[in-house]
Protein backbone atom coordinates (compact mmCIF):
# COMPACT_ATOMS: atom_id res chain seq x y z
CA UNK A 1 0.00 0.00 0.00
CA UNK A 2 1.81 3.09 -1.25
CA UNK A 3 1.48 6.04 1.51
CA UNK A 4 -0.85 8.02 -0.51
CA UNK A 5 -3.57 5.44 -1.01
CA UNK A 6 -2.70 5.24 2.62
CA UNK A 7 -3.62 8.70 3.45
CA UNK A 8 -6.49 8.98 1.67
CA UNK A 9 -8.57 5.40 3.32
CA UNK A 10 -7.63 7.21 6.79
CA UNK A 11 -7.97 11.36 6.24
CA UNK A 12 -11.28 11.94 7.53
CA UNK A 13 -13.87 13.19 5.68
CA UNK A 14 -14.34 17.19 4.45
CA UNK A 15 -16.82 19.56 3.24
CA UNK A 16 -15.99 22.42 1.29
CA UNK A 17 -18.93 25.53 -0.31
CA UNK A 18 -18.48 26.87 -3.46
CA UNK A 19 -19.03 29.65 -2.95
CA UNK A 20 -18.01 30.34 0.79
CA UNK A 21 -20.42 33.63 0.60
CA UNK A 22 -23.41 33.78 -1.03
CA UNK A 23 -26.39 36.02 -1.23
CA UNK A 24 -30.46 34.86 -0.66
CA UNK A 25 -31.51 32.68 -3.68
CA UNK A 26 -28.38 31.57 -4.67
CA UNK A 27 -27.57 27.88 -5.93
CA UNK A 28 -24.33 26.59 -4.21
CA UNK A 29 -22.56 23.43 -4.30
CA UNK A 30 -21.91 21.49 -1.43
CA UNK A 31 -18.56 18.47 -1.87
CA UNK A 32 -18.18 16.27 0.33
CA UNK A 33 -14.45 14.89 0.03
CA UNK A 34 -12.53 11.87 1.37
CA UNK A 35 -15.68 9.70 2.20
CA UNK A 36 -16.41 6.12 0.75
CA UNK A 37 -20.10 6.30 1.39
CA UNK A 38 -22.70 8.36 0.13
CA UNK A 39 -23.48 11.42 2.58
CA UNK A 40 -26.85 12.51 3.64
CA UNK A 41 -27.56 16.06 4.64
CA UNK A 42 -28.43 19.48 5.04
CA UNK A 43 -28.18 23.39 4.05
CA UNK A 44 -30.00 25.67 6.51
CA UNK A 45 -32.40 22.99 7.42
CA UNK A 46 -32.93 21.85 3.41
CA UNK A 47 -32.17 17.99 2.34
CA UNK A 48 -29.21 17.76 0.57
CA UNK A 49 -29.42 14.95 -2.47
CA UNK A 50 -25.80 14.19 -3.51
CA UNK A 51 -24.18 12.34 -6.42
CA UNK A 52 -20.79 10.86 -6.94
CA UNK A 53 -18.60 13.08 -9.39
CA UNK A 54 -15.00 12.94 -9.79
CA UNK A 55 -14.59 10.94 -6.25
CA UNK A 56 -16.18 13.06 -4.28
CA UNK A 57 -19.82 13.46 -3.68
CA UNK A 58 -21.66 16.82 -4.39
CA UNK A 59 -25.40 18.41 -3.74
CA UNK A 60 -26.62 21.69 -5.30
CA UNK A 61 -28.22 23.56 -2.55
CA UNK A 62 -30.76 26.62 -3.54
CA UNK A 63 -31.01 29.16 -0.78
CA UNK A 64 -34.73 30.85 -0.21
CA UNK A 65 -35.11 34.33 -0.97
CA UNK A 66 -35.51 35.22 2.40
CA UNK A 67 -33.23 33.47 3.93
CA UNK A 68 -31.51 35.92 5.99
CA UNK A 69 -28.55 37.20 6.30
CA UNK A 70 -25.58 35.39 9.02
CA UNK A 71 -24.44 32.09 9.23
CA UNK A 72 -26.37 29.22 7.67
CA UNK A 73 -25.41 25.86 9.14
CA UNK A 74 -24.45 23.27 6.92
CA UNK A 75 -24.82 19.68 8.77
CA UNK A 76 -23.59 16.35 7.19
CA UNK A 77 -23.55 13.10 8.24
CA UNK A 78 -21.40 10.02 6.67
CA UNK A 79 -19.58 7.08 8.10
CA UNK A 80 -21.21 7.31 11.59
CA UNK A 81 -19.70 11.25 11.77
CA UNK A 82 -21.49 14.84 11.89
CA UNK A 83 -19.85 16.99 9.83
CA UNK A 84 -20.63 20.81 10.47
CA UNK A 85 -19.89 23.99 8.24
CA UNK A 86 -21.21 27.29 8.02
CA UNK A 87 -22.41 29.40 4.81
CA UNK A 88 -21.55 33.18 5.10
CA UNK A 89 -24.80 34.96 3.61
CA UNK A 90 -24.41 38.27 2.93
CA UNK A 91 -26.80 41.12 2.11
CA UNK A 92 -28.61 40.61 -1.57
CA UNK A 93 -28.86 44.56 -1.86
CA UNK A 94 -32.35 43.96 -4.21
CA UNK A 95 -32.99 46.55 -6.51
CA UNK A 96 -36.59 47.95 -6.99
CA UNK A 97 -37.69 49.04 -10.55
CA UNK A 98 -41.13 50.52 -11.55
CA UNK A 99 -42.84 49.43 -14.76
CA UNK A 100 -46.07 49.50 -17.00
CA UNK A 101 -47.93 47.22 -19.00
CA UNK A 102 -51.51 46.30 -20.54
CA UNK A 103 -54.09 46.24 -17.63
CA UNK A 104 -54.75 42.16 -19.23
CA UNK A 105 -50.97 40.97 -18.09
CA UNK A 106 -51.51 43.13 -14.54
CA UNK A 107 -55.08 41.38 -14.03
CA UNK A 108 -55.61 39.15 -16.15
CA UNK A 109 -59.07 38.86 -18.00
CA UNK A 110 -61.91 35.90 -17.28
CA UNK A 111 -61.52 34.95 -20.83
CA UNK A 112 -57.36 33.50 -20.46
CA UNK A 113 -57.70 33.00 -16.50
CA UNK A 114 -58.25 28.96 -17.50
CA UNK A 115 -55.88 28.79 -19.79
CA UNK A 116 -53.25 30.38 -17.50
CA UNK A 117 -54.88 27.53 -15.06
CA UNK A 118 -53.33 24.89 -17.69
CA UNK A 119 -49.62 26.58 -18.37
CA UNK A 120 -49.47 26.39 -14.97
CA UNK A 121 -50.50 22.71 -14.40
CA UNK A 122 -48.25 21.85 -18.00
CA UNK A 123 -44.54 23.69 -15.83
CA UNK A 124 -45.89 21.82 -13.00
CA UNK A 125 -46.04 18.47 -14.16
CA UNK A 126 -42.27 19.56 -16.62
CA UNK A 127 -41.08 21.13 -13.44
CA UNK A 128 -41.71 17.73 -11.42
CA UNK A 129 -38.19 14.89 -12.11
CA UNK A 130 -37.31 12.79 -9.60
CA UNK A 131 -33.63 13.31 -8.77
CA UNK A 132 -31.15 12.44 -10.99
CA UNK A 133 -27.08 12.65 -11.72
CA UNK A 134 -26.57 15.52 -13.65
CA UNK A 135 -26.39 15.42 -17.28
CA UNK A 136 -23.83 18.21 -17.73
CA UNK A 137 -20.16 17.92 -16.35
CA UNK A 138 -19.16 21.44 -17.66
CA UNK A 139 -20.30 24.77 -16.54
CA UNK A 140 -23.61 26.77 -16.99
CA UNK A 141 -23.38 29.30 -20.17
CA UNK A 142 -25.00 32.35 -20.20
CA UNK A 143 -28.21 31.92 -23.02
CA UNK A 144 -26.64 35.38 -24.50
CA UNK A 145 -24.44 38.08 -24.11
CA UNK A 146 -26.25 40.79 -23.47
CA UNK A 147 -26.97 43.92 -21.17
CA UNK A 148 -29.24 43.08 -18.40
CA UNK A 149 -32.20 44.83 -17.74
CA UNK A 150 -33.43 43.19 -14.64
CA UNK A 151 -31.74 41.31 -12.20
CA UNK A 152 -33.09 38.80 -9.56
CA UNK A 153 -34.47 39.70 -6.76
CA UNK A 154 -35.46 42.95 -7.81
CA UNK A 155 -38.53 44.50 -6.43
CA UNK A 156 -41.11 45.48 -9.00
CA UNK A 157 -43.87 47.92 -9.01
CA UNK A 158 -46.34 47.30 -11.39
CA UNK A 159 -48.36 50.04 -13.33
CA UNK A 160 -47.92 52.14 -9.44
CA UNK A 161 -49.45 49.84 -7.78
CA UNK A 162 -48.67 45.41 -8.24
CA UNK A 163 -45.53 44.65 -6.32
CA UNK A 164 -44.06 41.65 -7.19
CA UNK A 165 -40.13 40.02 -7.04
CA UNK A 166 -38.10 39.40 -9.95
CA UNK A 167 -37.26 35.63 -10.33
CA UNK A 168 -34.58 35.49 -13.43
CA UNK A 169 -32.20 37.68 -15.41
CA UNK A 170 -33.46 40.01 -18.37
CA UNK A 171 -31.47 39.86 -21.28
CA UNK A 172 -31.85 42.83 -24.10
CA UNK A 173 -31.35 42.04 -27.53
CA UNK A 174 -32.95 42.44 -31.04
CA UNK A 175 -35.72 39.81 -32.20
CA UNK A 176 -34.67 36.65 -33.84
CA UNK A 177 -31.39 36.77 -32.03
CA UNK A 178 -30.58 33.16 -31.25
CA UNK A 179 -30.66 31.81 -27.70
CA UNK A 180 -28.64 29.12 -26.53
CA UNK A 181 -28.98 26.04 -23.89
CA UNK A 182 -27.15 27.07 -21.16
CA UNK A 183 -25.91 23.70 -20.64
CA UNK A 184 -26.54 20.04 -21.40
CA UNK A 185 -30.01 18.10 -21.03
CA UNK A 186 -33.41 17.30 -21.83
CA UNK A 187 -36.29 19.76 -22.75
CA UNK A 188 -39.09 18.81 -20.40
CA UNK A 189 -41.40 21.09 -22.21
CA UNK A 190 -41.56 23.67 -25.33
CA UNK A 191 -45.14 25.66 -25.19
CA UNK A 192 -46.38 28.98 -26.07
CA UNK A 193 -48.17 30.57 -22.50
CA UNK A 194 -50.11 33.61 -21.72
CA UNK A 195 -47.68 35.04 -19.25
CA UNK A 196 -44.33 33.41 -20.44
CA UNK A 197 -45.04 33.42 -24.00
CA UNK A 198 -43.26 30.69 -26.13
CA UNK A 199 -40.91 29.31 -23.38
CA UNK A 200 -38.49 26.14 -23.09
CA UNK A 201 -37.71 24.87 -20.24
CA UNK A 202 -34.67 22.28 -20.06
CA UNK A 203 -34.27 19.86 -17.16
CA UNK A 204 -30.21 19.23 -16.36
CA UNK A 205 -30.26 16.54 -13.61
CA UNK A 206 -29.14 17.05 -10.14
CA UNK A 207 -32.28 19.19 -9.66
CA UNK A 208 -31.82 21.92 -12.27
CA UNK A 209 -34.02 23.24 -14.68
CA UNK A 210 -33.28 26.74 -17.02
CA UNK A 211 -36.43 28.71 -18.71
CA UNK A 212 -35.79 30.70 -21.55
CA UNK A 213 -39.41 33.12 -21.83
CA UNK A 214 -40.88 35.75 -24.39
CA UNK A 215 -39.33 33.52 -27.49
CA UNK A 216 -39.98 34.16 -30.82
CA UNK A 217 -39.39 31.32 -32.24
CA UNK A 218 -38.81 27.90 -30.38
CA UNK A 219 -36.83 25.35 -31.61
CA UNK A 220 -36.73 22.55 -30.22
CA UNK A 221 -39.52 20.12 -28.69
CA UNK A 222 -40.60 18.11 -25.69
CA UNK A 223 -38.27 15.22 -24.93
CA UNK A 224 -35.32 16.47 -27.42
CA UNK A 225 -32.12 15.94 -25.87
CA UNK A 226 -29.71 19.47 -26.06
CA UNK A 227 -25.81 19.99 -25.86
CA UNK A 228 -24.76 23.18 -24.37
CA UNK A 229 -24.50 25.90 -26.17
CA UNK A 230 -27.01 24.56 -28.66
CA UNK A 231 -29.33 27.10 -29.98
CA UNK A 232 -32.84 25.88 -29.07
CA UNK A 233 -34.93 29.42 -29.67
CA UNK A 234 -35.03 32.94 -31.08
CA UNK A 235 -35.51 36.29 -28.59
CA UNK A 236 -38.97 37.89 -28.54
CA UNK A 237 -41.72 39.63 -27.03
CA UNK A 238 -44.27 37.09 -26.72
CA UNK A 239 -46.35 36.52 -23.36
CA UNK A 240 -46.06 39.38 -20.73
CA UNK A 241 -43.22 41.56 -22.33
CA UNK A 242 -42.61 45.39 -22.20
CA UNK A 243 -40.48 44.70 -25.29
CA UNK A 244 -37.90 41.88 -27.01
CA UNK A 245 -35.77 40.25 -24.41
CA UNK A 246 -35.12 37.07 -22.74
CA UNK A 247 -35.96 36.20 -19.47
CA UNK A 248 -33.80 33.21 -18.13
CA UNK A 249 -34.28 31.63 -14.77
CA UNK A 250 -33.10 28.87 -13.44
CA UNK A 251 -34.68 26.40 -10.89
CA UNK A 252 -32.25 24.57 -8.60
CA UNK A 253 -33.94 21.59 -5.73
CA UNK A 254 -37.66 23.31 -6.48
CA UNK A 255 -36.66 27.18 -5.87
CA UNK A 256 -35.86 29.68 -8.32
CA UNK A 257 -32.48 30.78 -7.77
CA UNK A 258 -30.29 33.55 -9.27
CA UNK A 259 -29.16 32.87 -12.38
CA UNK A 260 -25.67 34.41 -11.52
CA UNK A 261 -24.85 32.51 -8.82
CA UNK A 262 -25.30 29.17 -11.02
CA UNK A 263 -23.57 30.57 -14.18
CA UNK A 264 -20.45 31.50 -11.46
CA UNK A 265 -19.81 27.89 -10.10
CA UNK A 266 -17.01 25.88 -11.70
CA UNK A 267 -18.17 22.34 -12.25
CA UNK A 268 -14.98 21.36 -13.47
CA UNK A 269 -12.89 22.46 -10.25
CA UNK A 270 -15.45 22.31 -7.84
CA UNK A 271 -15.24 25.90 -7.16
CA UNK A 272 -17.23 29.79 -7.13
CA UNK A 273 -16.25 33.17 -5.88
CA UNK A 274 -17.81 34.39 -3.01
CA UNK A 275 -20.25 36.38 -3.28
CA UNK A 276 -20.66 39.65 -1.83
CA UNK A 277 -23.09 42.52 -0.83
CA UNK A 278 -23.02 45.27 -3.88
CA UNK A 279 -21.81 48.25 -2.45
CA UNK A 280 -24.65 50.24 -3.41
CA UNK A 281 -28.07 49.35 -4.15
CA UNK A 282 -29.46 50.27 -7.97
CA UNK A 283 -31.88 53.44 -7.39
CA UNK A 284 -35.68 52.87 -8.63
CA UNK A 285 -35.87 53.03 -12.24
CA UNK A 286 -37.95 52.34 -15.49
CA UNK A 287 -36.49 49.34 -17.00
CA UNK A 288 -36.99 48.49 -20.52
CA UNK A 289 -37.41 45.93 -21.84
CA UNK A 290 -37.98 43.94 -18.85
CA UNK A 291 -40.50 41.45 -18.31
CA UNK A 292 -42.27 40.84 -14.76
CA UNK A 293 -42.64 37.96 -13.31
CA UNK A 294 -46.04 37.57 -10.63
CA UNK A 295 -45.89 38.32 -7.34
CA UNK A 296 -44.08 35.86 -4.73
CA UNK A 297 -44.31 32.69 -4.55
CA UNK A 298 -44.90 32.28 -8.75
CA UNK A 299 -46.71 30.24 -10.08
CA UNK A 300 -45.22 26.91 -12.06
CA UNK A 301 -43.67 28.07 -14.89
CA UNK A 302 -43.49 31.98 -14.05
């Protein structure tokens, strides 16, 4: 037995965050290092589900919105031993923005309230995979280079009045620009909706889903398998738009998360920056285009 292999059957087990620091609703990954068995766990009181990658074991954790800010405890247990860590949150620094649209996207008409009531049963029943090893081993890609016009979190008043929080990223750009999958997997479902307009949504494994919303065109179907970078739709205005954009969120263990924080972890290396508290909140503005999500919690789908 050479004194490496030696030193790895006896080191003890590890956890390490990436990142260290994060903000409410971010995605972090959780690796557990140096144990033989599979862990079980948790991240400020939510179940951790891990997977074996690159001999370690790893769980993507999705912080709630509100979760505030302090220490979160991070508590795993593997080979009859209680690990313990603790995930620095900082302040999320949420913007607020005011906008305007139709009086039908604000409050919606009798006439489309049931077939909101089926896009929203449809992202349920997409939304809903049992747990499975991720189908990506890279990193997340951003859908599109672009300016963004709303950020998540941000706190949205709409037409003076609505409040609601902002659940994704809003990407500018010119219609028919392509969009691309922002990383490997499966699209659990391609459908044109009255709030989301012609959306994809693609399932990754490991509890992640991506939503591209307000497509022109879509491109790809229910069930079609997708390699990153692929381009699977066209930007638009469709659905409940102030103007051509895309509106990518990104779903992580059942909670929308920030975008951001998923596109910053390193698969590869295990590894994100920490995040931090901006240093000084955006002032209210008009943002356009933007789209707006519905108040918290949304609905499937939104």
């Amino acid at each position: 037995m050479t004194a490496l292999l030696a030193l790895l059957l006896t080191a003890a087990p590890s956890v390490e965050l990436a990142p260290s620091a994060a903000r409410p609703g971010d995605a972090v990954l959780v690796r557990v290092i140096g144990a033989a068995m599979e862990p079980t766990g948790t991240l400020a009181g939510r179940p951790l589900a891990f997977w074996a990658a690159r001999g370690e074991w790893r769980a993507l954790a999705a912080l709630p919105v509100e979760t505030p800010a302090g220490p979160a405890p991070v508590q795993i247990a593997v080979q009859g031993a209680l690990l313990a860590a603790r995930l620095e949150v900082v302040e999320p620094g949420f913007a607020s923005h005011r906008l305007t649209l139709a009086p039908r996207f604000v409050e919606p008409p009798e006439a489309v309230k049931a077939r909101i009531a089926q896009d929203r049963r449809a992202f349920a029943l997409a939304y809903d995979r049992p747990f499975a090893p991720p189908h990506f081993r890279r990193s997340f890609l951003w859908p599109r280079r672009a300016q963004v016009s709303g950020r998540y979190g941000d706190q949205r008043v709409l037409n003076g009045t609505t409040e609601s929080v902002h659940y994704g990223l809003d990407l500018r750009g010119p219609r028919g620009a392509p969009i691309a999958a922002a990383n490997d997997g499966e699209v659990a479902i391609a459908r044109d909706a009255y709030l989301s307009g012609k959306t994809v949504v693609l399932h990754h494994g490991a509890g992640v889903h991506t939503a591209y919303f307000h497509l022109d065109r879509m491109l790809v179907r229910a069930g079609q398998r997708v390699r990153r970078g692929q381009v699977i739709g066209r930007l638009g205005s469709t659905g409940r738009s102030t103007g051509p954009h895309l509106h990518f969120s990104a779903k992580v263990d059942g909670l929308y998360v920030d975008p951001e924080s998923l596109l910053a972890i390193d698969f590869g290396h295990g590894a994100a920056p920490p995040r931090s508290s901006p240093a000084v909140s955006a002032p209210p503005k008009v943002a356009s285009p933007a789209s707006a999500p519905p108040p918290r919690p949304p609905p499937a789908g939104q």
